[in-house]
C-alpha atoms as a PDB file:
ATOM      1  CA  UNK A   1      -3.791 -15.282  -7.157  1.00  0.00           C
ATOM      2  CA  UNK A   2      -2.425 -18.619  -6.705  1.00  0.00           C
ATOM      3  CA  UNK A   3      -1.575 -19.109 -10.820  1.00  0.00           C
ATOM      4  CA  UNK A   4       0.477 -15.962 -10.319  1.00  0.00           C
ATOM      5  CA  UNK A   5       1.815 -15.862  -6.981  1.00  0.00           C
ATOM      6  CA  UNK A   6       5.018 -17.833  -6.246  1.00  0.00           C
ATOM      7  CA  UNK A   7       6.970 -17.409  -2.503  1.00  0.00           C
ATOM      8  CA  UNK A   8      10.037 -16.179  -1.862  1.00  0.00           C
ATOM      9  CA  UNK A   9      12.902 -18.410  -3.072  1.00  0.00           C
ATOM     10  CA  UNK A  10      16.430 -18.954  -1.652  1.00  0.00           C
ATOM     11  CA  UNK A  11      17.435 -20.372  -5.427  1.00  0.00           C
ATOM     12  CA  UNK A  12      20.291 -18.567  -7.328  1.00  0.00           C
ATOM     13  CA  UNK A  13      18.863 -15.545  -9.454  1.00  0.00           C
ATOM     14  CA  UNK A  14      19.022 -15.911 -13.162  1.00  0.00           C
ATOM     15  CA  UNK A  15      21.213 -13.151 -13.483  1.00  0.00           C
ATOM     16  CA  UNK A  16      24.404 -12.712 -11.631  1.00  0.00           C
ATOM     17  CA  UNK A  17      25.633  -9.976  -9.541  1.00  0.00           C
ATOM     18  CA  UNK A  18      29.036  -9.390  -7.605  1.00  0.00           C
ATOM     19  CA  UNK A  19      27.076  -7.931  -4.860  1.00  0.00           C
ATOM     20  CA  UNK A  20      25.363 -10.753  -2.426  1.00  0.00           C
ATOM     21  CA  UNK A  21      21.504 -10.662  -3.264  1.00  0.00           C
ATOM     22  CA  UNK A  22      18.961 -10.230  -0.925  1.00  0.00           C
ATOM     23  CA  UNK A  23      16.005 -11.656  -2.685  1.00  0.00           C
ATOM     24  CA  UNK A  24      16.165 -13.850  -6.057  1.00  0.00           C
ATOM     25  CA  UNK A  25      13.882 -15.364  -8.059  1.00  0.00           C
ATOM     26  CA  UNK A  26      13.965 -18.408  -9.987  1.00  0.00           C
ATOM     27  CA  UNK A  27      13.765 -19.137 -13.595  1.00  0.00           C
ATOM     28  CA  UNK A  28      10.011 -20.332 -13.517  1.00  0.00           C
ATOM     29  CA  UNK A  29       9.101 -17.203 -11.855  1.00  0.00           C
ATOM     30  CA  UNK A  30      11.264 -15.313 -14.163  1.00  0.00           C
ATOM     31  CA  UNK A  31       9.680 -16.938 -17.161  1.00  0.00           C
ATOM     32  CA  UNK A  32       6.370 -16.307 -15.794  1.00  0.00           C
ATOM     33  CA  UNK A  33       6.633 -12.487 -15.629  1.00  0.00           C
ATOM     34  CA  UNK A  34       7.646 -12.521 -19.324  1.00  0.00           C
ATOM     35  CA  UNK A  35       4.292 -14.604 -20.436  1.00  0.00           C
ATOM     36  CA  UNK A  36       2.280 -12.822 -18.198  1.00  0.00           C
ATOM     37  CA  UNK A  37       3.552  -9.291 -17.975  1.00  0.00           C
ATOM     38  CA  UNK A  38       2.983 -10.031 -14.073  1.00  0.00           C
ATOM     39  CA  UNK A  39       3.987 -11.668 -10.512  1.00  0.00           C
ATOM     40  CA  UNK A  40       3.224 -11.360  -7.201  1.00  0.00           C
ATOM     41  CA  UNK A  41       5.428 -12.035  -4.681  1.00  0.00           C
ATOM     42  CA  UNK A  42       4.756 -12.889  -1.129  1.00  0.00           C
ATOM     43  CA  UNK A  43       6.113 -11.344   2.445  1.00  0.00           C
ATOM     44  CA  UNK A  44       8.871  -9.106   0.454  1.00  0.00           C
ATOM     45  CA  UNK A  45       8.893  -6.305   3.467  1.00  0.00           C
ATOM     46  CA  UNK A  46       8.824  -7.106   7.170  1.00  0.00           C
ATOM     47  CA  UNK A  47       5.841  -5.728   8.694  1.00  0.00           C
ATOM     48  CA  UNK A  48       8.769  -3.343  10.549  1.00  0.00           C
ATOM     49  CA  UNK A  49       9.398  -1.636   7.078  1.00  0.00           C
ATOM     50  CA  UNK A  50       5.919  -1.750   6.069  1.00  0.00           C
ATOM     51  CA  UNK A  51       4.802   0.481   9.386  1.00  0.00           C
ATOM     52  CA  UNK A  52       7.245   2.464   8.601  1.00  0.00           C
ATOM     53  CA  UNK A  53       6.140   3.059   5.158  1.00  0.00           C
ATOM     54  CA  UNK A  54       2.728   3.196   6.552  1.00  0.00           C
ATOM     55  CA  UNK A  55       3.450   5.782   8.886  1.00  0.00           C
ATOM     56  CA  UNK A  56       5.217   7.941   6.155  1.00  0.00           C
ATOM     57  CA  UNK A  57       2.520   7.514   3.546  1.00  0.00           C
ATOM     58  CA  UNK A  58      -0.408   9.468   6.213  1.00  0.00           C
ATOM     59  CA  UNK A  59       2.185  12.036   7.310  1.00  0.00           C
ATOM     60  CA  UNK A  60       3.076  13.095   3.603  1.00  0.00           C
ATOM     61  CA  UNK A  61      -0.636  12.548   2.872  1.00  0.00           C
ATOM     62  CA  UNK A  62      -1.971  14.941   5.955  1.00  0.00           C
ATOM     63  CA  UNK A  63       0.391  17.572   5.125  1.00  0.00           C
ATOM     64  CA  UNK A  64       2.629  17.439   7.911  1.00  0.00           C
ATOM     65  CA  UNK A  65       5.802  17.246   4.699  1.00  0.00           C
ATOM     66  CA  UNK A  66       6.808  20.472   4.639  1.00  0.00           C
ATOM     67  CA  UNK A  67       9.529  18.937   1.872  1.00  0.00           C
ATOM     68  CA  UNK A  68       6.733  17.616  -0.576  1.00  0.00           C
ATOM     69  CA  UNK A  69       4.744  20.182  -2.874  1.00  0.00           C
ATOM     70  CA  UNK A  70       1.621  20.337  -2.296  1.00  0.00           C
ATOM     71  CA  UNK A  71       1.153  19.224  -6.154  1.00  0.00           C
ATOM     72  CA  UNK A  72       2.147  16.258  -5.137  1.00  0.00           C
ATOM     73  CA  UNK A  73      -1.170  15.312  -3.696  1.00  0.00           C
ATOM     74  CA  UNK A  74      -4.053  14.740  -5.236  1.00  0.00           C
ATOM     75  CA  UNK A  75      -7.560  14.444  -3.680  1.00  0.00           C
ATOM     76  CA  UNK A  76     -10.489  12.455  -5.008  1.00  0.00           C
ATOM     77  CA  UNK A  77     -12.403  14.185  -7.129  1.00  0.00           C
ATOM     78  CA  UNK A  78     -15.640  14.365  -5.035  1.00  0.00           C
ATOM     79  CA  UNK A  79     -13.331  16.788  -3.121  1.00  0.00           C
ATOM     80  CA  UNK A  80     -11.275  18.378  -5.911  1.00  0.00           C
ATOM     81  CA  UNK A  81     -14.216  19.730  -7.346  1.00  0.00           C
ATOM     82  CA  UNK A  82     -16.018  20.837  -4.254  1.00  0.00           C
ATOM     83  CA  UNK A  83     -19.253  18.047  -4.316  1.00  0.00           C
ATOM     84  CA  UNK A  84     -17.616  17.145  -0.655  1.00  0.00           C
ATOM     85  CA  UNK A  85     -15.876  18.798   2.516  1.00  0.00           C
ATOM     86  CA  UNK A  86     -13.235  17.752   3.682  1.00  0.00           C
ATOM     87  CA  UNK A  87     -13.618  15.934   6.695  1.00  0.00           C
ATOM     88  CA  UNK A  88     -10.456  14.090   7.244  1.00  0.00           C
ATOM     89  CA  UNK A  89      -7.660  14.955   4.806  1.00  0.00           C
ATOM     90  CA  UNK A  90      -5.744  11.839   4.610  1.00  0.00           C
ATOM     91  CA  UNK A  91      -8.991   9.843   3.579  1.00  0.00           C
ATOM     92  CA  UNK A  92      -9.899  12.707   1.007  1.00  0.00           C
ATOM     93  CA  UNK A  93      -6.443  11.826  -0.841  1.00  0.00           C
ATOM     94  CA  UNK A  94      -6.715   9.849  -4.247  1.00  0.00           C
ATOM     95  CA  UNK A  95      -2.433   9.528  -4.904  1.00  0.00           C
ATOM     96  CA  UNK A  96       0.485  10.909  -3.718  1.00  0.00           C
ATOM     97  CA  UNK A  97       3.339  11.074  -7.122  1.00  0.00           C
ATOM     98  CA  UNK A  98       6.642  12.104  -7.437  1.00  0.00           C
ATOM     99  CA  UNK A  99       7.268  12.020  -3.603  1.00  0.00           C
ATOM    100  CA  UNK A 100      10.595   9.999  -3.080  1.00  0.00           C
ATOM    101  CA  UNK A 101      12.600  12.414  -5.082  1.00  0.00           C
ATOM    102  CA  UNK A 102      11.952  14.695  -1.857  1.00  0.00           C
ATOM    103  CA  UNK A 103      11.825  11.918   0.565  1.00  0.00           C
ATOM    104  CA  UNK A 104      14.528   9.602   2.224  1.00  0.00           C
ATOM    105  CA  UNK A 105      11.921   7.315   3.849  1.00  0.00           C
ATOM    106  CA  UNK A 106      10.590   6.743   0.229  1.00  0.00           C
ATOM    107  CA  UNK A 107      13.360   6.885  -1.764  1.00  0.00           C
ATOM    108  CA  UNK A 108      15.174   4.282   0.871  1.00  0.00           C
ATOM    109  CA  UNK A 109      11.986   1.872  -0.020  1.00  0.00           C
ATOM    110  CA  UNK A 110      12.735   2.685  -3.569  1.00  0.00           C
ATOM    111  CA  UNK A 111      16.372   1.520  -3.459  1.00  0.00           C
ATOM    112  CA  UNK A 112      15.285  -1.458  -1.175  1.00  0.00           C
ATOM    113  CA  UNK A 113      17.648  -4.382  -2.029  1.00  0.00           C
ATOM    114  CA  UNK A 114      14.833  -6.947  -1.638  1.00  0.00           C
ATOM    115  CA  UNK A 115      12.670  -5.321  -4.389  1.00  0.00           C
ATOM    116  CA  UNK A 116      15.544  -4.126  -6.793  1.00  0.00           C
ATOM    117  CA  UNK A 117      17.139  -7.610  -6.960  1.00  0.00           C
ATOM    118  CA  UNK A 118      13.530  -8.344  -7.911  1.00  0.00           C
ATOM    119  CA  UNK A 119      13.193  -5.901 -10.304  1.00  0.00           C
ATOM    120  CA  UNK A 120      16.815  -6.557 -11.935  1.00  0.00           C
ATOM    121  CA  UNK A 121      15.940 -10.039 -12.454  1.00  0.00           C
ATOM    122  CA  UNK A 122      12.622  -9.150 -14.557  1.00  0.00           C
ATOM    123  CA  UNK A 123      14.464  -6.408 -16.558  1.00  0.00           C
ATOM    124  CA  UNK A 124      17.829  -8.537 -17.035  1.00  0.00           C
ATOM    125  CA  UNK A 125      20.296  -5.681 -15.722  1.00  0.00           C
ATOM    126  CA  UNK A 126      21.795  -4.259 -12.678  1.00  0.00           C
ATOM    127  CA  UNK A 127      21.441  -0.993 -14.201  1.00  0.00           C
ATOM    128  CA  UNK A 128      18.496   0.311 -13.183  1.00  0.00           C
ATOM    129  CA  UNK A 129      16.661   4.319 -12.911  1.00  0.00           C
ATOM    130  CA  UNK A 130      13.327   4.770 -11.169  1.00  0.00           C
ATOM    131  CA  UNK A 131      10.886   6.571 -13.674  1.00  0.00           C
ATOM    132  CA  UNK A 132       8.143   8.100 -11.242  1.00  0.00           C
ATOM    133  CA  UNK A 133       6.491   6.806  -7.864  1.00  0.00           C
ATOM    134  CA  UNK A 134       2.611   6.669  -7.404  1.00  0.00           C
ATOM    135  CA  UNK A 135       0.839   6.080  -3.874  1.00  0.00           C
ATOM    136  CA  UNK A 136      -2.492   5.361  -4.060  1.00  0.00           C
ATOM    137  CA  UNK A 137      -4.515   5.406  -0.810  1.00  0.00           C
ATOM    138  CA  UNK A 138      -8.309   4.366  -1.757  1.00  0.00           C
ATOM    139  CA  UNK A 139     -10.029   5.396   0.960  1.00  0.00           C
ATOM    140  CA  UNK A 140     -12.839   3.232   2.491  1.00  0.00           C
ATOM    141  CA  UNK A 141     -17.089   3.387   1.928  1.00  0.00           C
ATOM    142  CA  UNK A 142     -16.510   4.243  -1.599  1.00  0.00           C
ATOM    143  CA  UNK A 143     -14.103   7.385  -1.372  1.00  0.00           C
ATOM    144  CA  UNK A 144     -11.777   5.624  -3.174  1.00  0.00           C
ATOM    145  CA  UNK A 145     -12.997   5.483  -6.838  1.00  0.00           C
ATOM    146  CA  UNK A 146     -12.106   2.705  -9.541  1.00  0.00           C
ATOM    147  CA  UNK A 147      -9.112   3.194 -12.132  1.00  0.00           C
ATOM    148  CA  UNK A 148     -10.025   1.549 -15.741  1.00  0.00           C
ATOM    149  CA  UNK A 149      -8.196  -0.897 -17.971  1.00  0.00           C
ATOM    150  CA  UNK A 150      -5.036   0.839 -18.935  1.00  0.00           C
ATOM    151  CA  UNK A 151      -1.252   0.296 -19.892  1.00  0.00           C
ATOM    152  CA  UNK A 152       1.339   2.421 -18.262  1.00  0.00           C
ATOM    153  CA  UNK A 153       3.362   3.239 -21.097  1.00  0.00           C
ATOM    154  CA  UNK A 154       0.199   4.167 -22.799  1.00  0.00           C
ATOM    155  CA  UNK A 155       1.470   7.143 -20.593  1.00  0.00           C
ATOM    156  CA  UNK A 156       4.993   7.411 -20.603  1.00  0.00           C
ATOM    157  CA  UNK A 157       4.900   7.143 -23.999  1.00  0.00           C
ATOM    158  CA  UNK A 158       7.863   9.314 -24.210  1.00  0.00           C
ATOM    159  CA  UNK A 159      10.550   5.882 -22.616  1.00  0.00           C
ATOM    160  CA  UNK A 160      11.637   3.703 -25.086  1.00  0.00           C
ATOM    161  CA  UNK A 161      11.964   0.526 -24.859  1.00  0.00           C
ATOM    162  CA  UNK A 162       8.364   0.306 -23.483  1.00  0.00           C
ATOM    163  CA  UNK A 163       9.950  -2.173 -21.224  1.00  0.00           C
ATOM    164  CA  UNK A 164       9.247  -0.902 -17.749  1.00  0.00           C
ATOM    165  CA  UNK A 165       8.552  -2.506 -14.379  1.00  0.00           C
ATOM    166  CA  UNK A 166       5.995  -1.862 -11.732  1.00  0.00           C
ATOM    167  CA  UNK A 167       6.922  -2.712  -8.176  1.00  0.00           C
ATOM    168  CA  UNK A 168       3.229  -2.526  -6.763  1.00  0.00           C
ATOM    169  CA  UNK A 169       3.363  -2.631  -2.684  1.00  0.00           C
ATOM    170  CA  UNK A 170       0.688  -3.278  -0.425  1.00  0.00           C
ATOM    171  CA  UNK A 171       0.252  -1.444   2.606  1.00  0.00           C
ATOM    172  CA  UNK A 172      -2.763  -2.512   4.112  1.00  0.00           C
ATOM    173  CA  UNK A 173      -4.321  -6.050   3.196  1.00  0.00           C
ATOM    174  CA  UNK A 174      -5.143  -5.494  -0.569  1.00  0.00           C
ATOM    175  CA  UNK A 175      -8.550  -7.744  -1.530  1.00  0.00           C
ATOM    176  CA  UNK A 176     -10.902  -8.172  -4.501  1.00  0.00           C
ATOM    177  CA  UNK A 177     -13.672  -5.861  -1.754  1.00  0.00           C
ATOM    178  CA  UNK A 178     -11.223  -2.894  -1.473  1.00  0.00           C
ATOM    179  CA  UNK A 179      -9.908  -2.654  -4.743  1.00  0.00           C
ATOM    180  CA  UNK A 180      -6.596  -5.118  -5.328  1.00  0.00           C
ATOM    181  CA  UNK A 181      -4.853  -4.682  -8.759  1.00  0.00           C
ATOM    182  CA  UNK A 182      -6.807  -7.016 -11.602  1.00  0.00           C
ATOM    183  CA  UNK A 183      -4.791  -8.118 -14.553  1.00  0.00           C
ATOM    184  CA  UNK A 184      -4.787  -9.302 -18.125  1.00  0.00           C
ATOM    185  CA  UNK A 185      -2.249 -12.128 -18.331  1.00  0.00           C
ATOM    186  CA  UNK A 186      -0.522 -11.868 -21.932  1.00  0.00           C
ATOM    187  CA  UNK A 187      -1.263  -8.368 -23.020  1.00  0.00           C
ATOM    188  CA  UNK A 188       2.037  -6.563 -22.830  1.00  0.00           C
ATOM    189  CA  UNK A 189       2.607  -8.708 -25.840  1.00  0.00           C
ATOM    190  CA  UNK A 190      -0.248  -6.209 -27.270  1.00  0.00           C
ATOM    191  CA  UNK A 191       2.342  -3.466 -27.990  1.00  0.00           C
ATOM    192  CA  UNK A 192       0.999   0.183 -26.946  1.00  0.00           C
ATOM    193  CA  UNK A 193      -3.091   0.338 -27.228  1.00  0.00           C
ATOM    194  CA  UNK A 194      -4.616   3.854 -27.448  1.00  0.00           C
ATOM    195  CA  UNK A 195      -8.128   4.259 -25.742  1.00  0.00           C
ATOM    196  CA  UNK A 196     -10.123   4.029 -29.224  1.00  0.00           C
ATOM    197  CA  UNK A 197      -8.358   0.778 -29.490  1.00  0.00           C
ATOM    198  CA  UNK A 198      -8.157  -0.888 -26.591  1.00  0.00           C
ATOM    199  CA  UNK A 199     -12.313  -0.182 -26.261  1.00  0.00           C
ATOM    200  CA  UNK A 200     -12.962  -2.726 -28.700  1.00  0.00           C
ATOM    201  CA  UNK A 201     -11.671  -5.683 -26.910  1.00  0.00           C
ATOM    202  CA  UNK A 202     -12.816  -4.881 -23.261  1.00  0.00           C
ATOM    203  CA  UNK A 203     -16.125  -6.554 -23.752  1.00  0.00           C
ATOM    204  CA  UNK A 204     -14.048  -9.652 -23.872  1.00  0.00           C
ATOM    205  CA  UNK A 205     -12.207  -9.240 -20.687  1.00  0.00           C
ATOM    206  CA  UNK A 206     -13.208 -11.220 -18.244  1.00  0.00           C
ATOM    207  CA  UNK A 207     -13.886 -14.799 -20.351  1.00  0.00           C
ATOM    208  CA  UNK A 208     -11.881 -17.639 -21.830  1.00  0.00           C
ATOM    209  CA  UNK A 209      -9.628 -16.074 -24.302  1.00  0.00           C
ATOM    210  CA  UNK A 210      -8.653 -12.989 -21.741  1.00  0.00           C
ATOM    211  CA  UNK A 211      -9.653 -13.919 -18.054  1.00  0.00           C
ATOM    212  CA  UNK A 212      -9.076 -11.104 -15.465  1.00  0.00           C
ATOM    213  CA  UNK A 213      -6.738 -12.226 -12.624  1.00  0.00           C
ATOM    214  CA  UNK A 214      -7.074 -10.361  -9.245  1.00  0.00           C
ATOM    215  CA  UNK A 215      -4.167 -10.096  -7.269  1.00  0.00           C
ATOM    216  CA  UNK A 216      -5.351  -9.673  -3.593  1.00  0.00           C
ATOM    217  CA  UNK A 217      -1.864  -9.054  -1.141  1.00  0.00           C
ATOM    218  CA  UNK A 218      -1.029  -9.268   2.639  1.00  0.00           C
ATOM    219  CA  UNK A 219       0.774  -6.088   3.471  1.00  0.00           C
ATOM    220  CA  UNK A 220       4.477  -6.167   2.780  1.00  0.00           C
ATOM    221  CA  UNK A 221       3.928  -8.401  -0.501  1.00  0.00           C
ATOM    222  CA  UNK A 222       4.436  -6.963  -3.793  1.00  0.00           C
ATOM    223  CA  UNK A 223       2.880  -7.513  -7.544  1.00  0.00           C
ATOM    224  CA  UNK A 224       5.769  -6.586 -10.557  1.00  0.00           C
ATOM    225  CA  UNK A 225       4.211  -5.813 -13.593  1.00  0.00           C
ATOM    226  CA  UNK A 226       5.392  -5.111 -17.018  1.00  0.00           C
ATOM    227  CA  UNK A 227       4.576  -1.114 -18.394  1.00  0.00           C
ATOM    228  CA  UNK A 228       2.346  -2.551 -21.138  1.00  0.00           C
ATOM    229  CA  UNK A 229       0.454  -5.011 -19.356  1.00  0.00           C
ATOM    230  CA  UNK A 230      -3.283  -4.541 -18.950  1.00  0.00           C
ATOM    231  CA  UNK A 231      -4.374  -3.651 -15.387  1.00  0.00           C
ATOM    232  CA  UNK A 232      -7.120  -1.888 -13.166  1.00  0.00           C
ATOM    233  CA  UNK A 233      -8.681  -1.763  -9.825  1.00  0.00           C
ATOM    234  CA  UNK A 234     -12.241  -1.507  -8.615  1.00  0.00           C
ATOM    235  CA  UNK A 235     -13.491   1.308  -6.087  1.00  0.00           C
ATOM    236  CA  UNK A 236     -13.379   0.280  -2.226  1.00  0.00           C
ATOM    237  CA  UNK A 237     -16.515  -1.028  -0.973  1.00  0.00           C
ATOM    238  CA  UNK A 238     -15.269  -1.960   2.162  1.00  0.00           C
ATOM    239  CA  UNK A 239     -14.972  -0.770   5.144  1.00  0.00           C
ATOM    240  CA  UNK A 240     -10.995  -1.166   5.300  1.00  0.00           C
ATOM    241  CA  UNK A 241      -8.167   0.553   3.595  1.00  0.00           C
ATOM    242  CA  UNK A 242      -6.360  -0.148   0.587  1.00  0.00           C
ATOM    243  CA  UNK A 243      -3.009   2.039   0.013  1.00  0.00           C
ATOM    244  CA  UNK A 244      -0.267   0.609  -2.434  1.00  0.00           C
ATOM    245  CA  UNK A 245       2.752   2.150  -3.485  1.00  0.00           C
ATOM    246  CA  UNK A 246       3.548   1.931  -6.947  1.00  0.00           C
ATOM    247  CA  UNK A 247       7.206   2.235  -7.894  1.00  0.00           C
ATOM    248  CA  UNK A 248       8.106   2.746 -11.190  1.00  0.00           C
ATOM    249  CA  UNK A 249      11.619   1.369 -12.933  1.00  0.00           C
ATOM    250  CA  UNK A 250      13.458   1.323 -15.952  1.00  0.00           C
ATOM    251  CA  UNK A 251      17.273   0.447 -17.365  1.00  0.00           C
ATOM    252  CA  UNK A 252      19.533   2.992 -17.214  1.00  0.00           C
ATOM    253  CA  UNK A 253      19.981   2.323 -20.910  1.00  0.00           C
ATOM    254  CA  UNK A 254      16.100   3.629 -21.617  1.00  0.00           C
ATOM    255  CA  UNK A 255      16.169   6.650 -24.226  1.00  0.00           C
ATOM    256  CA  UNK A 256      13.655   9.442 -23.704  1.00  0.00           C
ATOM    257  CA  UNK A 257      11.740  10.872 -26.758  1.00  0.00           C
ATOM    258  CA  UNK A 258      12.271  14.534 -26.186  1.00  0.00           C
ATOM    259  CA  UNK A 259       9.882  15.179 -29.191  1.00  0.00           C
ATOM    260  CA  UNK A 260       6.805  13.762 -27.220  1.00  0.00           C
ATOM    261  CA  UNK A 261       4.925  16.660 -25.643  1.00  0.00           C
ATOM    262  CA  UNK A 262       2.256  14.681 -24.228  1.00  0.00           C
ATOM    263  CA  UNK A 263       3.433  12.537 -21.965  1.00  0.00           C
ATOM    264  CA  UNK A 264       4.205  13.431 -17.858  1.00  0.00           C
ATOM    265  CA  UNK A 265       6.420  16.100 -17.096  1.00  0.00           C
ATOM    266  CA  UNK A 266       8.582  13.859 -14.869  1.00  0.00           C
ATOM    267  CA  UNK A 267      11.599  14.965 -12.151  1.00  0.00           C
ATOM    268  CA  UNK A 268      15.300  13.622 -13.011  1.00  0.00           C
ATOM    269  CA  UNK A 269      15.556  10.417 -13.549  1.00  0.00           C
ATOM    270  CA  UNK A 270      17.338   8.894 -10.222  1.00  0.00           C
ATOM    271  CA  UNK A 271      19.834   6.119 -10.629  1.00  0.00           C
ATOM    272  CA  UNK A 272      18.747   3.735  -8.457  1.00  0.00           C
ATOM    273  CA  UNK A 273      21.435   0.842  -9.128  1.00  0.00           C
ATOM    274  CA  UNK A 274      24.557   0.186 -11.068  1.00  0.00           C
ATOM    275  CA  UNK A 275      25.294   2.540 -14.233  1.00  0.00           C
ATOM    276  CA  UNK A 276      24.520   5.892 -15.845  1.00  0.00           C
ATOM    277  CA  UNK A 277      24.849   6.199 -19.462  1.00  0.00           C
ATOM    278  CA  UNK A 278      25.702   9.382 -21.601  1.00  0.00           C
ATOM    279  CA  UNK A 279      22.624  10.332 -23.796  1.00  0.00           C
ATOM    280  CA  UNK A 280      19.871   7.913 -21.819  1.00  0.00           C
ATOM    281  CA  UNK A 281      17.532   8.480 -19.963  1.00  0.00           C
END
């Protein structure tokens, strides 16, 4: 972590606002997001906001939301399919998606000042939509299953510019034995790699030429990646649990290709900072 990780700075941001700023980065760290396609970020949230997000995240996962669909929540698949009761709901949940559209606890994480000055640093604009939201709760004792090498925007391949960036929370003390985030330094400068291409080069992950960085995070710190950049996490071994919240943003400026049928069926777009612009997204 320590190559990618960089603390909170009290430097001027690289890109100027009217409004005061409650968290900048500097230029170094700046830079480093666009070689690396990602950044942690240490002791972002107070451990105040991160009970309360906490808290939220098992009500909304239990079922006690009356305001979130129940599509919304998605088990693992041991239980989806039946191979396991349920014993305890909120440790039988894979994700929750597409919740802070209904939420005001989430969405008010969403709009946090501390991660938005973040993120409009890394995209270079104060205008600024959240695409989609992702909680993933990976239960302990191996409930919570591993998710492969992918690229975001190898999903929402429908946003252009494929230019979009991850605000990754943790909740609970994210490590290499539960199932932190592991990264590719670099390949967001791949462009967009479909599955049948991206197979041929994962044999090389993991030595010289394309090392795999784990980001392990202390609750309330956050990891910022770009949409193309390679990433995945292992399943939880442990005994402890590993929940992240995944929030994902774009410039207001994006343009959605209306003529791409297989990416997500998303909610509206909300604006999250600054400007909306006729025709975007």
């Amino acid at each position: 972590m320590d190559n990618l990780a960089l603390r909170r700075s009290d430097e001027s941001g690289v890109f100027s606002s009217d409004k005061p700023r409650a968290f900048n980065l500097t230029e170094q760290q700046v830079t480093q997001f666009k070689l690396n396609g990602c950044l942690a970020v240490e002791d972002v949230l107070s451990a105040d906001e991160v009970e309360v997000l906490a808290a939220n995240t098992d009500r909304i996962a239990a079922g006690k939301a009356a305001h979130i669909p129940e599509t919304s929540i998605q088990l693992e698949k041991v239980f989806r399919d039946g191979e396991r009761p349920v014993a305890n709901q909120v440790l039988s949940v894979r994700k929750l998606f597409n919740i802070a559209v209904y939420d005001e606890v989430m969405w008010r994480h969403v709009c946090n000042p501390k991660i938005v000055d973040i993120v409009a640093d890394l995209l270079g604009t104060e205008d600024i939509k959240m695409y989609g939201d992702q909680l993933f709760m990976k239960a302990p004792g191996g409930v919570g299953t591993a998710q492969g090498w992918h690229q975001d925007s190898a999903s929402w391949r429908d946003i252009f510019p494929m230019d979009l960036v991850t605000a990754w929370t943790s909740i609970d003390h994210a490590t290499e034995e539960n199932g932190c985030l592991n990264f590719i330094p670099g390949t967001h400068r791949w462009g967009m790699m479909q599955s049948d291409r991206l197979k041929r080069f994962v044999h090389d992950f993991g030595g010289n030429e394309w090392p795999i960085v784990p980001v392990p995070l202390r609750p309330g710190s956050i990891s910022f990646h770009h949409s193309l950049t390679l990433h995945m996490s292992n399943a939880n071994r442990s005994a402890q649990r590993r929940r992240g919240y995944a929030v994902h943003y774009m410039r207001a400026t994006s343009w959605r290709d209306e003529s791409v049928t297989d990416a997500p069926k998303m909610p509206p777009f909300k604006q999250v900072r600054g400007h909306a612009f006729p025709g975007r997204v």
